[in-house]
PDB file of N, CA and C in Angstrom:
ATOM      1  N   UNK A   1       6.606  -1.685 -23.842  1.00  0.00           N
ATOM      2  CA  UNK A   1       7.686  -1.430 -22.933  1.00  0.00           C
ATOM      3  C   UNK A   1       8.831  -0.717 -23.662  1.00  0.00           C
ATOM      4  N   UNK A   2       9.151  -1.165 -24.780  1.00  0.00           N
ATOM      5  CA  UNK A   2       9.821  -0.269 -25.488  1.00  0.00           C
ATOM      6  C   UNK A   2       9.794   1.114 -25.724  1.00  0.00           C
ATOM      7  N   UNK A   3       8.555   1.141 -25.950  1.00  0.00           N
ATOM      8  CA  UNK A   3       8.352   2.933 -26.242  1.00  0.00           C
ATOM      9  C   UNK A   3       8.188   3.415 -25.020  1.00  0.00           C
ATOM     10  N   UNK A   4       8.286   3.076 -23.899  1.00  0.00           N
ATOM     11  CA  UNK A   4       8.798   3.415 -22.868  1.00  0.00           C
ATOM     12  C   UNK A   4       9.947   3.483 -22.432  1.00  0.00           C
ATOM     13  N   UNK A   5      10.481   2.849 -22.820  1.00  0.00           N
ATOM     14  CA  UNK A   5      12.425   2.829 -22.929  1.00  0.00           C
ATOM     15  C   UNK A   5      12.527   4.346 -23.670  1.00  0.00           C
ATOM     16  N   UNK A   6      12.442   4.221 -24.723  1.00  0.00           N
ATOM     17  CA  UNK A   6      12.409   5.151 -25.396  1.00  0.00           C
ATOM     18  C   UNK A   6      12.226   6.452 -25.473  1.00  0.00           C
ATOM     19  N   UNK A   7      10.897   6.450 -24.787  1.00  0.00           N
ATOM     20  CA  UNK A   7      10.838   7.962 -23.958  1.00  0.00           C
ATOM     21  C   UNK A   7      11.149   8.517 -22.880  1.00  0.00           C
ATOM     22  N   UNK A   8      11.802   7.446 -21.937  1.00  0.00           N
ATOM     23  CA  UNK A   8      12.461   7.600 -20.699  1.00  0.00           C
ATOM     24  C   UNK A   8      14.062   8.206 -21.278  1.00  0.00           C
ATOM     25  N   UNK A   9      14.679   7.424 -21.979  1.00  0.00           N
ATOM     26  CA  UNK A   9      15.941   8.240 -22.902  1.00  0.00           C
ATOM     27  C   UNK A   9      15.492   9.315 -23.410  1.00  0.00           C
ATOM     28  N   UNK A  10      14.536   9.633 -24.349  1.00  0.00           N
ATOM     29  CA  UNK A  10      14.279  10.927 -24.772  1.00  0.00           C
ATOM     30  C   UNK A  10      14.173  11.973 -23.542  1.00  0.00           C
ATOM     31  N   UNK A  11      13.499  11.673 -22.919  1.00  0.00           N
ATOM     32  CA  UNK A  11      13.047  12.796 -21.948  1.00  0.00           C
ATOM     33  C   UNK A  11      14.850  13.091 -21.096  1.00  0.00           C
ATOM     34  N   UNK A  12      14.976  12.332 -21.259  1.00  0.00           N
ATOM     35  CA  UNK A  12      16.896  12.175 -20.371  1.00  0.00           C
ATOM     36  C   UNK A  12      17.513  12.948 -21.135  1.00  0.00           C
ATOM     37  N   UNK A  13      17.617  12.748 -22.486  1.00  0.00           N
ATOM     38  CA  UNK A  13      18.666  13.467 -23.143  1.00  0.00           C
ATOM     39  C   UNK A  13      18.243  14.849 -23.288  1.00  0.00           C
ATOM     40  N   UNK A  14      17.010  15.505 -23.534  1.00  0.00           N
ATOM     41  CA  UNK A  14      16.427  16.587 -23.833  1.00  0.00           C
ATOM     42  C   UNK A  14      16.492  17.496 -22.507  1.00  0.00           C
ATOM     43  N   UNK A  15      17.094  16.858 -21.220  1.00  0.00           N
ATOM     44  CA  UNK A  15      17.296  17.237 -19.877  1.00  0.00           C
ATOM     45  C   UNK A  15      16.009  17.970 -18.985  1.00  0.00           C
ATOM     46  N   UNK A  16      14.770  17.018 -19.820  1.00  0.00           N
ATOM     47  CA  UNK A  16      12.958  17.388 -18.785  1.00  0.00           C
ATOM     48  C   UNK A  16      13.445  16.292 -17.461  1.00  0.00           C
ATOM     49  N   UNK A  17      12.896  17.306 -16.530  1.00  0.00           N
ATOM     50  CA  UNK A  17      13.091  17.289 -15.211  1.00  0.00           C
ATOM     51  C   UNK A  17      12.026  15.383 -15.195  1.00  0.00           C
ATOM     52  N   UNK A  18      13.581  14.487 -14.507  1.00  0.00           N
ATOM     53  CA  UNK A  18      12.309  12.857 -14.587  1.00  0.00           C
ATOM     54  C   UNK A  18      11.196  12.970 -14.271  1.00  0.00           C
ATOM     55  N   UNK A  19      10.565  13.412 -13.075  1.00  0.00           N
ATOM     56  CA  UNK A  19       9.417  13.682 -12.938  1.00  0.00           C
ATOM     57  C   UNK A  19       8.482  13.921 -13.751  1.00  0.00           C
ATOM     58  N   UNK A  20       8.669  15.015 -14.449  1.00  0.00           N
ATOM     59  CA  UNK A  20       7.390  15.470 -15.414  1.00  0.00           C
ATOM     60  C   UNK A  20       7.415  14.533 -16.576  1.00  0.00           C
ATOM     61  N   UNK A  21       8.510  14.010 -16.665  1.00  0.00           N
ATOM     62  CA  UNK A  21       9.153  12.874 -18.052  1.00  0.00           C
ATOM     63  C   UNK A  21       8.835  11.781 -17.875  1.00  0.00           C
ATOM     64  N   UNK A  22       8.305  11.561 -16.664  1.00  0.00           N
ATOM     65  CA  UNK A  22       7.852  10.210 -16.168  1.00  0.00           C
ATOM     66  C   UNK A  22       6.320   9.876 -16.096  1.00  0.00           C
ATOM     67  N   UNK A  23       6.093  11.109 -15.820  1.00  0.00           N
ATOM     68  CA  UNK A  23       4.344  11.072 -15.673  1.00  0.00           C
ATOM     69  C   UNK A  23       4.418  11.101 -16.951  1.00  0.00           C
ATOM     70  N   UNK A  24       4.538  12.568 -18.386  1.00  0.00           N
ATOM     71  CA  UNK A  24       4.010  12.306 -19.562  1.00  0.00           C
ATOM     72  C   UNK A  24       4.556  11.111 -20.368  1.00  0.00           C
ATOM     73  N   UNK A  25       5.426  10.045 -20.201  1.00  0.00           N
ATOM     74  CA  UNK A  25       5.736   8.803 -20.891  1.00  0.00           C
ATOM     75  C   UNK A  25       4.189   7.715 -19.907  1.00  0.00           C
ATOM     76  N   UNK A  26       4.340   7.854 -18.825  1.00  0.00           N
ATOM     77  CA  UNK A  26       3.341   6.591 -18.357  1.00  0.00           C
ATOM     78  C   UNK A  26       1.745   7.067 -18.939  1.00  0.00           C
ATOM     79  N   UNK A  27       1.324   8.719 -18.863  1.00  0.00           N
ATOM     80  CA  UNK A  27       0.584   8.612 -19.669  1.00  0.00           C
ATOM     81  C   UNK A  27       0.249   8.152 -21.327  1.00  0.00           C
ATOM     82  N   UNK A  28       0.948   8.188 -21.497  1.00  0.00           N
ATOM     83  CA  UNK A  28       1.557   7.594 -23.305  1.00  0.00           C
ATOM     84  C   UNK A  28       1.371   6.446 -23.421  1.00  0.00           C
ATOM     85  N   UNK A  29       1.856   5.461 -22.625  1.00  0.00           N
ATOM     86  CA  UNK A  29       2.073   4.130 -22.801  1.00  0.00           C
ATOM     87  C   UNK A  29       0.838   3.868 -22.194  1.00  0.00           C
ATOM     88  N   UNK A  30       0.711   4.362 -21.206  1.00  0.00           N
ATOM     89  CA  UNK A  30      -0.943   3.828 -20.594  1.00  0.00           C
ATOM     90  C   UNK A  30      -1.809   3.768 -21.611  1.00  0.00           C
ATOM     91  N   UNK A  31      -2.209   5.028 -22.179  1.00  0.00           N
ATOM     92  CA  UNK A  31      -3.179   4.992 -23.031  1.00  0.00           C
ATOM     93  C   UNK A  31      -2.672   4.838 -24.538  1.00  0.00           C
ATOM     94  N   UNK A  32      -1.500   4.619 -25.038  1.00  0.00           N
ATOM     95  CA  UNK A  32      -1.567   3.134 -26.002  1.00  0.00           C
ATOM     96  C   UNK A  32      -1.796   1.410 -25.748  1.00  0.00           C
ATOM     97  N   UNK A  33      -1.075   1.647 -24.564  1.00  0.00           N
ATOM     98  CA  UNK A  33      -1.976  -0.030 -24.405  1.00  0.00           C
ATOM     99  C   UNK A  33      -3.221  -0.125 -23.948  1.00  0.00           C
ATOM    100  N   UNK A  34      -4.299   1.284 -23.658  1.00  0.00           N
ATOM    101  CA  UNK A  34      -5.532   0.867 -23.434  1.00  0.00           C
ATOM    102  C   UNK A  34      -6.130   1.008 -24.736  1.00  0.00           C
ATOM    103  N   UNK A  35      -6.008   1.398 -25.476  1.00  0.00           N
ATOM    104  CA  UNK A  35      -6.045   1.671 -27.122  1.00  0.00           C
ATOM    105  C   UNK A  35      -5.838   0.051 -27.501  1.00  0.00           C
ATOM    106  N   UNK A  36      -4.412  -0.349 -27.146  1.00  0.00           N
ATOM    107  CA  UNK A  36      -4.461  -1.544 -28.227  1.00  0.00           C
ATOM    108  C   UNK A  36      -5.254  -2.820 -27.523  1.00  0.00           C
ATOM    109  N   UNK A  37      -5.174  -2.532 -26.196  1.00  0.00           N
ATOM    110  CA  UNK A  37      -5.305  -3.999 -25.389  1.00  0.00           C
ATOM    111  C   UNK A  37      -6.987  -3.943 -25.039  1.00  0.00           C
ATOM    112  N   UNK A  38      -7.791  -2.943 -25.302  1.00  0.00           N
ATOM    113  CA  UNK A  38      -9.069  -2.528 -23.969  1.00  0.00           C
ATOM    114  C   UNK A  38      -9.428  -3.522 -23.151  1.00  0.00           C
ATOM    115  N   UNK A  39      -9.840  -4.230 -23.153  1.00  0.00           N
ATOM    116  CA  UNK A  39     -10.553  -5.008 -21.946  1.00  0.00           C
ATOM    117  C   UNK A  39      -9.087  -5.236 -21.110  1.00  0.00           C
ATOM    118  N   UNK A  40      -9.459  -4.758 -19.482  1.00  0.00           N
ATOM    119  CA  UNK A  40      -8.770  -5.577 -18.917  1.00  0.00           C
ATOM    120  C   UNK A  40      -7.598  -4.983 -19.044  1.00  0.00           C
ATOM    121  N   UNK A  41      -6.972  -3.825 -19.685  1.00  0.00           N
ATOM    122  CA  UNK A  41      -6.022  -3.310 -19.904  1.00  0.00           C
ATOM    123  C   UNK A  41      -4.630  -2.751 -19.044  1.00  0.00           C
ATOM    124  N   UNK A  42      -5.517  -2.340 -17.658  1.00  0.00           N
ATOM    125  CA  UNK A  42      -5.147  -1.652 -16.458  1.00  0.00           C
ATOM    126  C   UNK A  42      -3.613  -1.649 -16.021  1.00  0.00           C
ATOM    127  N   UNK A  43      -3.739  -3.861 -15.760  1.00  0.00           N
ATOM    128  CA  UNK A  43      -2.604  -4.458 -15.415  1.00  0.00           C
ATOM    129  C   UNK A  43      -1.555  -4.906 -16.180  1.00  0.00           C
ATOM    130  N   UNK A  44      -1.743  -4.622 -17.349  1.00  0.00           N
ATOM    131  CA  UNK A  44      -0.605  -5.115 -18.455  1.00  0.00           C
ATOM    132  C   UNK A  44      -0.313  -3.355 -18.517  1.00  0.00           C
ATOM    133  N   UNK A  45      -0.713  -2.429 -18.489  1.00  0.00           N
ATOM    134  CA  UNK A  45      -0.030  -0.685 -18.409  1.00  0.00           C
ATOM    135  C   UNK A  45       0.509  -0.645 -16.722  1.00  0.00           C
ATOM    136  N   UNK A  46       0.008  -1.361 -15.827  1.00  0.00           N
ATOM    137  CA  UNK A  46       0.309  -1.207 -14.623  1.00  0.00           C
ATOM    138  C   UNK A  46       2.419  -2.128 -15.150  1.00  0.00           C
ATOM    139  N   UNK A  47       2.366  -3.443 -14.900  1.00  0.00           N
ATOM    140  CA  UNK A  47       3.513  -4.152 -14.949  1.00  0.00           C
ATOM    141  C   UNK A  47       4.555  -3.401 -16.381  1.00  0.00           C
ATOM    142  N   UNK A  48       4.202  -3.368 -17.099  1.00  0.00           N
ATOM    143  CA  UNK A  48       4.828  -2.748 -18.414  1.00  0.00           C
ATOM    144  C   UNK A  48       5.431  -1.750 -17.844  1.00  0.00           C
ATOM    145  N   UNK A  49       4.588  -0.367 -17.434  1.00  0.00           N
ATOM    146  CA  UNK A  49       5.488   0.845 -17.077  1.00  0.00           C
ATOM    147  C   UNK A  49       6.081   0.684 -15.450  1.00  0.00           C
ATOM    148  N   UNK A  50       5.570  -0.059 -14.946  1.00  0.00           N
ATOM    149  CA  UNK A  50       6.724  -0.179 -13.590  1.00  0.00           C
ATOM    150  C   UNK A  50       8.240  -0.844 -13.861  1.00  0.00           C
ATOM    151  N   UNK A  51       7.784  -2.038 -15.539  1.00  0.00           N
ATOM    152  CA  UNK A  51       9.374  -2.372 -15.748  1.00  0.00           C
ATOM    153  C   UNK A  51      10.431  -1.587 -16.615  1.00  0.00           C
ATOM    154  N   UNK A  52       9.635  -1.102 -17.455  1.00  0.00           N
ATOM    155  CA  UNK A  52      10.539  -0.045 -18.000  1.00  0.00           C
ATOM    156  C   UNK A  52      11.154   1.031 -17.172  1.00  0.00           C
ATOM    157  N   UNK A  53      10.112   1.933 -16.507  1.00  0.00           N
ATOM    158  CA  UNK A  53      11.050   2.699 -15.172  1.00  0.00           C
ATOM    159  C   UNK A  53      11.747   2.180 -14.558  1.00  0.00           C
ATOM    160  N   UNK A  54      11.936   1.069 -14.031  1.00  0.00           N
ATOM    161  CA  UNK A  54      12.733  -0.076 -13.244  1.00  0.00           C
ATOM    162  C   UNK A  54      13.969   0.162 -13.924  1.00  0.00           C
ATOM    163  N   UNK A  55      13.867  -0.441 -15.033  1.00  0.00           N
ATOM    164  CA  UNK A  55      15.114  -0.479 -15.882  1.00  0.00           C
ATOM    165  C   UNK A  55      15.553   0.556 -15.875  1.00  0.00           C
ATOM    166  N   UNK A  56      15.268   1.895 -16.402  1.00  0.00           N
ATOM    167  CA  UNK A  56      15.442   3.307 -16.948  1.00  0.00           C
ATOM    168  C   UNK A  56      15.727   3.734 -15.781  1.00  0.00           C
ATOM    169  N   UNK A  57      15.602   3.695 -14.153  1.00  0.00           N
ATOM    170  CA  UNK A  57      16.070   4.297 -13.073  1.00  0.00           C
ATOM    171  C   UNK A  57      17.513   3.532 -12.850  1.00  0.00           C
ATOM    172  N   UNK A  58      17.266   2.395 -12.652  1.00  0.00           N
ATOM    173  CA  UNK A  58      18.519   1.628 -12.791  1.00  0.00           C
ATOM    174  C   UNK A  58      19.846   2.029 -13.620  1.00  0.00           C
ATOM    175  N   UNK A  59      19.267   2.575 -15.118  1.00  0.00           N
ATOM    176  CA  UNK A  59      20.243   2.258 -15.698  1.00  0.00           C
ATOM    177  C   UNK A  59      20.999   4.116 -15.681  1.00  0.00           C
ATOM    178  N   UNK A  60      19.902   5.193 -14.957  1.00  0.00           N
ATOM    179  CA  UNK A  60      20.253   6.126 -14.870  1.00  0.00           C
ATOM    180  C   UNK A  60      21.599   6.432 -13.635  1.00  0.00           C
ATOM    181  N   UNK A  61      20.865   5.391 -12.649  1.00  0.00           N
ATOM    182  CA  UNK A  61      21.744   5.104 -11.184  1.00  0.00           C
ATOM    183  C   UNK A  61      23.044   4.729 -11.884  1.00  0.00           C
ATOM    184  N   UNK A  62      23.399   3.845 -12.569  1.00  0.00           N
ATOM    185  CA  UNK A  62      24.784   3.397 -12.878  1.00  0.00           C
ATOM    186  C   UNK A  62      25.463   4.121 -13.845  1.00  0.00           C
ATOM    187  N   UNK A  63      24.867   4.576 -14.761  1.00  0.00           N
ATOM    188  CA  UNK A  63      25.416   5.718 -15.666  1.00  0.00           C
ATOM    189  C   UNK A  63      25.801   6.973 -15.417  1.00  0.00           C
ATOM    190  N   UNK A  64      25.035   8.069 -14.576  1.00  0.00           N
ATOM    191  CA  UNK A  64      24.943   9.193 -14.428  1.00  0.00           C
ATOM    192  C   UNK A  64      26.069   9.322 -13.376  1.00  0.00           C
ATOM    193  N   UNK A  65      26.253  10.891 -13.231  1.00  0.00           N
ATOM    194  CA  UNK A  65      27.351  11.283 -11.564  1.00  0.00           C
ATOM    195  C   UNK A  65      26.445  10.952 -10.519  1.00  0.00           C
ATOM    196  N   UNK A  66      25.479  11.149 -10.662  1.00  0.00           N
ATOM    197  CA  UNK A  66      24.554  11.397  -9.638  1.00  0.00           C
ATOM    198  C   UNK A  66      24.633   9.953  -8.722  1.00  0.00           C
ATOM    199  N   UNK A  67      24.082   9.093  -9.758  1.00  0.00           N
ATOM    200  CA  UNK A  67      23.903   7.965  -9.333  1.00  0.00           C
ATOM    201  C   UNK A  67      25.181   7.101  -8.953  1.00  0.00           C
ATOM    202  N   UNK A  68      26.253   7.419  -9.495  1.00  0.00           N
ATOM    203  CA  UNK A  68      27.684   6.650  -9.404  1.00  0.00           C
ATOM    204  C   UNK A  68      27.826   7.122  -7.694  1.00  0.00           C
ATOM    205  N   UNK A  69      27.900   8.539  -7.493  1.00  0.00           N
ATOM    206  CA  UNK A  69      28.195   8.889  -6.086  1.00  0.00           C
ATOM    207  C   UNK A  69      27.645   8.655  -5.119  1.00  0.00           C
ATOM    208  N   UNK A  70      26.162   8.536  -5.915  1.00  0.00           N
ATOM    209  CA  UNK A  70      25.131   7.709  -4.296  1.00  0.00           C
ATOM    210  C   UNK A  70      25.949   6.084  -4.110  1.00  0.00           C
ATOM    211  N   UNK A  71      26.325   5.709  -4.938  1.00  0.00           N
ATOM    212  CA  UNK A  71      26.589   4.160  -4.889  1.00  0.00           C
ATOM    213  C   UNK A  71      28.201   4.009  -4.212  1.00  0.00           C
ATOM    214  N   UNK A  72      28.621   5.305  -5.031  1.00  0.00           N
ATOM    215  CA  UNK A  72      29.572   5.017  -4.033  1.00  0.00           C
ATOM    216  C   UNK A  72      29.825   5.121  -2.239  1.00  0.00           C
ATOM    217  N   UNK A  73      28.881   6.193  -1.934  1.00  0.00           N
ATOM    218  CA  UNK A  73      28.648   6.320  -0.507  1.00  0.00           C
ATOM    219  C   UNK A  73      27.899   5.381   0.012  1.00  0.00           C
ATOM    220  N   UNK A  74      27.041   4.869  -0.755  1.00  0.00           N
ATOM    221  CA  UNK A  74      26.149   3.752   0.008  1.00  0.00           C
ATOM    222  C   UNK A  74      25.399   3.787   1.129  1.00  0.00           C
ATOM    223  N   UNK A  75      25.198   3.040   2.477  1.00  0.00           N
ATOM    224  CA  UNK A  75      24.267   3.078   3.494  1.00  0.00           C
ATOM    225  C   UNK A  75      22.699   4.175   3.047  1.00  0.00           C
ATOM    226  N   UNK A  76      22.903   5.109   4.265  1.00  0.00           N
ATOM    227  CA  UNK A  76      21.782   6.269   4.014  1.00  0.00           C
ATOM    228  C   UNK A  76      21.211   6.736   2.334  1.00  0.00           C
ATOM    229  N   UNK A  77      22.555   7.062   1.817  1.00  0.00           N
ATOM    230  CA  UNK A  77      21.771   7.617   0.507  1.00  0.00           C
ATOM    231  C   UNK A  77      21.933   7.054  -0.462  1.00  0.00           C
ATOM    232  N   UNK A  78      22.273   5.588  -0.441  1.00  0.00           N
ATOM    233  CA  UNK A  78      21.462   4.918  -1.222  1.00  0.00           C
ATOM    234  C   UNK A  78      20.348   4.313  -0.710  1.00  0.00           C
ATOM    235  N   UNK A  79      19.731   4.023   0.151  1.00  0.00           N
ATOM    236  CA  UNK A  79      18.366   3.574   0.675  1.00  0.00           C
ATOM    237  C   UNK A  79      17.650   4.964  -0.056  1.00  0.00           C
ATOM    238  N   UNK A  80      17.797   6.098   0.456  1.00  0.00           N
ATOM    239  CA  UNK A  80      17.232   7.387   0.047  1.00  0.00           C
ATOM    240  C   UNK A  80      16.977   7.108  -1.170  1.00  0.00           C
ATOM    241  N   UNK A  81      17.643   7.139  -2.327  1.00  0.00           N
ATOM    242  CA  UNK A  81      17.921   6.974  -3.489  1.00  0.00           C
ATOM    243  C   UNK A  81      16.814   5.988  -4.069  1.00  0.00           C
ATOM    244  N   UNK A  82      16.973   4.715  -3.383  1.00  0.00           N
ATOM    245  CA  UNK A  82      16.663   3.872  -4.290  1.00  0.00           C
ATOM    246  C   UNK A  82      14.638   3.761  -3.787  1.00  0.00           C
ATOM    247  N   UNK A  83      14.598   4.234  -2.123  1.00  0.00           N
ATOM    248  CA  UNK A  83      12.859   4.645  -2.126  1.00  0.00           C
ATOM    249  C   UNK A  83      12.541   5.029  -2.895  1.00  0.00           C
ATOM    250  N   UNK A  84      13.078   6.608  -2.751  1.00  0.00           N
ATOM    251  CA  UNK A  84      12.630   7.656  -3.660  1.00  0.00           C
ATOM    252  C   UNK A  84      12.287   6.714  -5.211  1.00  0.00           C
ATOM    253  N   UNK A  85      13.071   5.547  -6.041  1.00  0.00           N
ATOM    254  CA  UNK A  85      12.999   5.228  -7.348  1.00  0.00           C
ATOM    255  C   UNK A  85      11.624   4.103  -7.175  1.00  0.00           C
ATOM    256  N   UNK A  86      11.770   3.777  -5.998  1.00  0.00           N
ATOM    257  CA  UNK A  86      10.741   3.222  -6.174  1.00  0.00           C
ATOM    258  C   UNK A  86       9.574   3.512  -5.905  1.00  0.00           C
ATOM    259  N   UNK A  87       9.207   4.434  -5.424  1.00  0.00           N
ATOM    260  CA  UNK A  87       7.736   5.230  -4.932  1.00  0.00           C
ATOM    261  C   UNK A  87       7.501   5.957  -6.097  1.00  0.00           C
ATOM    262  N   UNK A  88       8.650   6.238  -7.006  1.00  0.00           N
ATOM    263  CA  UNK A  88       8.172   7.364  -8.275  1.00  0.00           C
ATOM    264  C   UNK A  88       7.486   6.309  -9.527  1.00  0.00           C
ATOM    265  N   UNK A  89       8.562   5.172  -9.454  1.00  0.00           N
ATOM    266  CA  UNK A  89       7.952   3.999 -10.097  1.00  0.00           C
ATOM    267  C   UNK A  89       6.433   3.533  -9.767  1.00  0.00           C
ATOM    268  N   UNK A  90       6.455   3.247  -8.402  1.00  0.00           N
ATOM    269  CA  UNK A  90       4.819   2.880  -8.390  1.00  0.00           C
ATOM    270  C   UNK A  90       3.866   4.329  -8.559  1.00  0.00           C
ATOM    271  N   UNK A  91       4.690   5.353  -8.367  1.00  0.00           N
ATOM    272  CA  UNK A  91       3.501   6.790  -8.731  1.00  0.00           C
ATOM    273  C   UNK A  91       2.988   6.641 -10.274  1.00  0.00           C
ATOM    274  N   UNK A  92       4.486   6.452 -11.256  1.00  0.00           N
ATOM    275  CA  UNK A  92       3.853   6.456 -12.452  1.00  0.00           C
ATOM    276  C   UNK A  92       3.418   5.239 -12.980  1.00  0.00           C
ATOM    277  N   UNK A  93       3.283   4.027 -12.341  1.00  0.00           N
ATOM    278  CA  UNK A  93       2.623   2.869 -12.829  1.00  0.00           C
ATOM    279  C   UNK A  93       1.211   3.324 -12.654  1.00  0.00           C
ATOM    280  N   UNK A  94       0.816   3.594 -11.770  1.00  0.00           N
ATOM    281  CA  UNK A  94      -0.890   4.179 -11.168  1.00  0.00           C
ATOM    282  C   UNK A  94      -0.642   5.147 -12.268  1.00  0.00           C
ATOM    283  N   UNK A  95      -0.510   5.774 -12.583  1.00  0.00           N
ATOM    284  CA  UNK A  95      -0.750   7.220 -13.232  1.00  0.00           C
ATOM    285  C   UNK A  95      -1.283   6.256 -14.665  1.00  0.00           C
ATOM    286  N   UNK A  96      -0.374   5.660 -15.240  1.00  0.00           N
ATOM    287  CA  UNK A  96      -0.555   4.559 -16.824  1.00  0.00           C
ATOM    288  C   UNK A  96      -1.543   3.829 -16.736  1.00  0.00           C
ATOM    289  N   UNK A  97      -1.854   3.417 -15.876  1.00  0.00           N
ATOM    290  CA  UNK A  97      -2.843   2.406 -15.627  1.00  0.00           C
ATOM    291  C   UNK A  97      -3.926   3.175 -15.460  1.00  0.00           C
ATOM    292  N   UNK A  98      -4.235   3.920 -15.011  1.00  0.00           N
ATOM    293  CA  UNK A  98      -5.309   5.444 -15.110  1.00  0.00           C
ATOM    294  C   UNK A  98      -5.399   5.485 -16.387  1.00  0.00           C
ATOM    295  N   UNK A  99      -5.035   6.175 -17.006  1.00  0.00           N
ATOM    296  CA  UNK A  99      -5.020   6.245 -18.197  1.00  0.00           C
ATOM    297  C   UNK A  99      -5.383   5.529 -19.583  1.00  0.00           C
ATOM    298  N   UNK A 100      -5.060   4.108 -18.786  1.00  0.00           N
ATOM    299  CA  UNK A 100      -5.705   3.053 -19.645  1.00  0.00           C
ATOM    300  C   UNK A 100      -6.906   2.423 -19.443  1.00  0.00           C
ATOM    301  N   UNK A 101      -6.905   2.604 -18.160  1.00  0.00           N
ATOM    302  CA  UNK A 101      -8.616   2.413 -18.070  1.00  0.00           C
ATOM    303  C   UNK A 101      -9.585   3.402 -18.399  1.00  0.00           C
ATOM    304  N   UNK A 102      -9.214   4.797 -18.400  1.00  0.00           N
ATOM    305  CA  UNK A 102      -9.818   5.982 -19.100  1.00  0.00           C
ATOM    306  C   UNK A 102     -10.386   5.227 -20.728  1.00  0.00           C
ATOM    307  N   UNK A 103      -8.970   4.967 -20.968  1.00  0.00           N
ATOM    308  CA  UNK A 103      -9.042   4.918 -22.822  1.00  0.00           C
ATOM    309  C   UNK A 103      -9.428   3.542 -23.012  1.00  0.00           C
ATOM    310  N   UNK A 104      -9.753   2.905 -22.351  1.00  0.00           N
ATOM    311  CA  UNK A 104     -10.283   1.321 -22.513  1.00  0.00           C
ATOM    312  C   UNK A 104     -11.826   1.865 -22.288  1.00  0.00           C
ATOM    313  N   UNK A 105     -12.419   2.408 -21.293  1.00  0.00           N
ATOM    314  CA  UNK A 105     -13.520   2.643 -20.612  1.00  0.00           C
ATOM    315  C   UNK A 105     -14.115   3.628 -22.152  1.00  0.00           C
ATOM    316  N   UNK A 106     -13.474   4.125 -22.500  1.00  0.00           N
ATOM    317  CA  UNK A 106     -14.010   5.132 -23.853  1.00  0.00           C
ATOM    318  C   UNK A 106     -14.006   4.649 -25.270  1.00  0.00           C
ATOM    319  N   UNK A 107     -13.412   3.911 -25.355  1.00  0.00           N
ATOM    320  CA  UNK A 107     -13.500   2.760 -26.504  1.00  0.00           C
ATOM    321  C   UNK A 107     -14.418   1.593 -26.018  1.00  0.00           C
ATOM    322  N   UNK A 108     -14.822   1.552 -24.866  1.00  0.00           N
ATOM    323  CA  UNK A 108     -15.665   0.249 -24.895  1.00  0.00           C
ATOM    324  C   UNK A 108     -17.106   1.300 -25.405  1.00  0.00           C
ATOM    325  N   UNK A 109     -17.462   2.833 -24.329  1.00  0.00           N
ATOM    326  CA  UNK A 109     -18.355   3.218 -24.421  1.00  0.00           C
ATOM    327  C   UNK A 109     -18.926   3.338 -25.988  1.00  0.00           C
ATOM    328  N   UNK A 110     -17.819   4.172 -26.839  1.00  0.00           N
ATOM    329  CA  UNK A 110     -18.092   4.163 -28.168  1.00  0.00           C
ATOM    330  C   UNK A 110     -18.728   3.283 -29.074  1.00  0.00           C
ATOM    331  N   UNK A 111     -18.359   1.756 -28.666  1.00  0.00           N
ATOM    332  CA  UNK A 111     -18.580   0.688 -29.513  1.00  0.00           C
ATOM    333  C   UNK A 111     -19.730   0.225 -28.842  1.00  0.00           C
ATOM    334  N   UNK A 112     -20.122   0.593 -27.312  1.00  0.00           N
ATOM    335  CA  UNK A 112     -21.703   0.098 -27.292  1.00  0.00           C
ATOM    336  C   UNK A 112     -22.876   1.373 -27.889  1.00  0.00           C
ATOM    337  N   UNK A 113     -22.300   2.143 -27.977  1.00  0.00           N
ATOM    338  CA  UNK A 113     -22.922   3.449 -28.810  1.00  0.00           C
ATOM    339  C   UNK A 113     -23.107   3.067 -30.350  1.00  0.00           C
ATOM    340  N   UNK A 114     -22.572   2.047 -30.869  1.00  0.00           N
ATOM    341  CA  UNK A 114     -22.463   2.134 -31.931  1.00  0.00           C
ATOM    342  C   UNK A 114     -23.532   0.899 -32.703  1.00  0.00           C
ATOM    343  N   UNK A 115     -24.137   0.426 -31.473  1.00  0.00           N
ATOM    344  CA  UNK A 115     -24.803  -0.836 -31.535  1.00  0.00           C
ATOM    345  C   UNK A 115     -26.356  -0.689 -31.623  1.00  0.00           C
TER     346      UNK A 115
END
């Protein structure tokens, strides 16, 4: 979850559009924890990168202009706002969790290859 923190700030400060910064961090983390975790991996890359984005949208909402002015207007565009954070969140949880079952599914194959 950390190195998801981590690259959610990186990708922020380097000013990559969240989107694309979001998919290539959940791929990252996905397939390091299907790397470290394999069996079963899916749902610990699924919960991990939905909480780090959680956090990292959150903490963009209260920090940024962007997010200060949605909050300050409130009703409509913050509902807008905060869907939108959460549909991108569950986009890139699926996306990590892909990924880790890829790299779990290829490390299992290898090691029955190896038998």
């Amino acid at each position: 979850m950390a190195i998801g923190l981590v690259l959610f700030g990186f990708f922020e400060f380097l000013g990559i559009d969240p989107r694309y910064g979001g998919i290539i961090s959940a791929v990252i983390v996905g397939t390091l924890i299907g790397k470290t975790i394999g069996k079963s991996s899916e749902k610990y890359a699924f919960f991990s990168i939905f909480t780090y984005n959680l956090i990292g949208w959150i903490l963009v909402f209260l920090f940024t202009s962007d997010g200060k002015l949605a909050l300050q207007y409130g009703g409509i565009a913050l509902s807008v706002l905060i869907g939108f954070a959460l549909v991108m969140v569950f986009f890139y949880s699926i996306i990590g969790s892909f990924g880790a079952f890829v790299v779990s599914n290829l490390s299992r194959n290898k090691q029955d290859e190896g038998l």
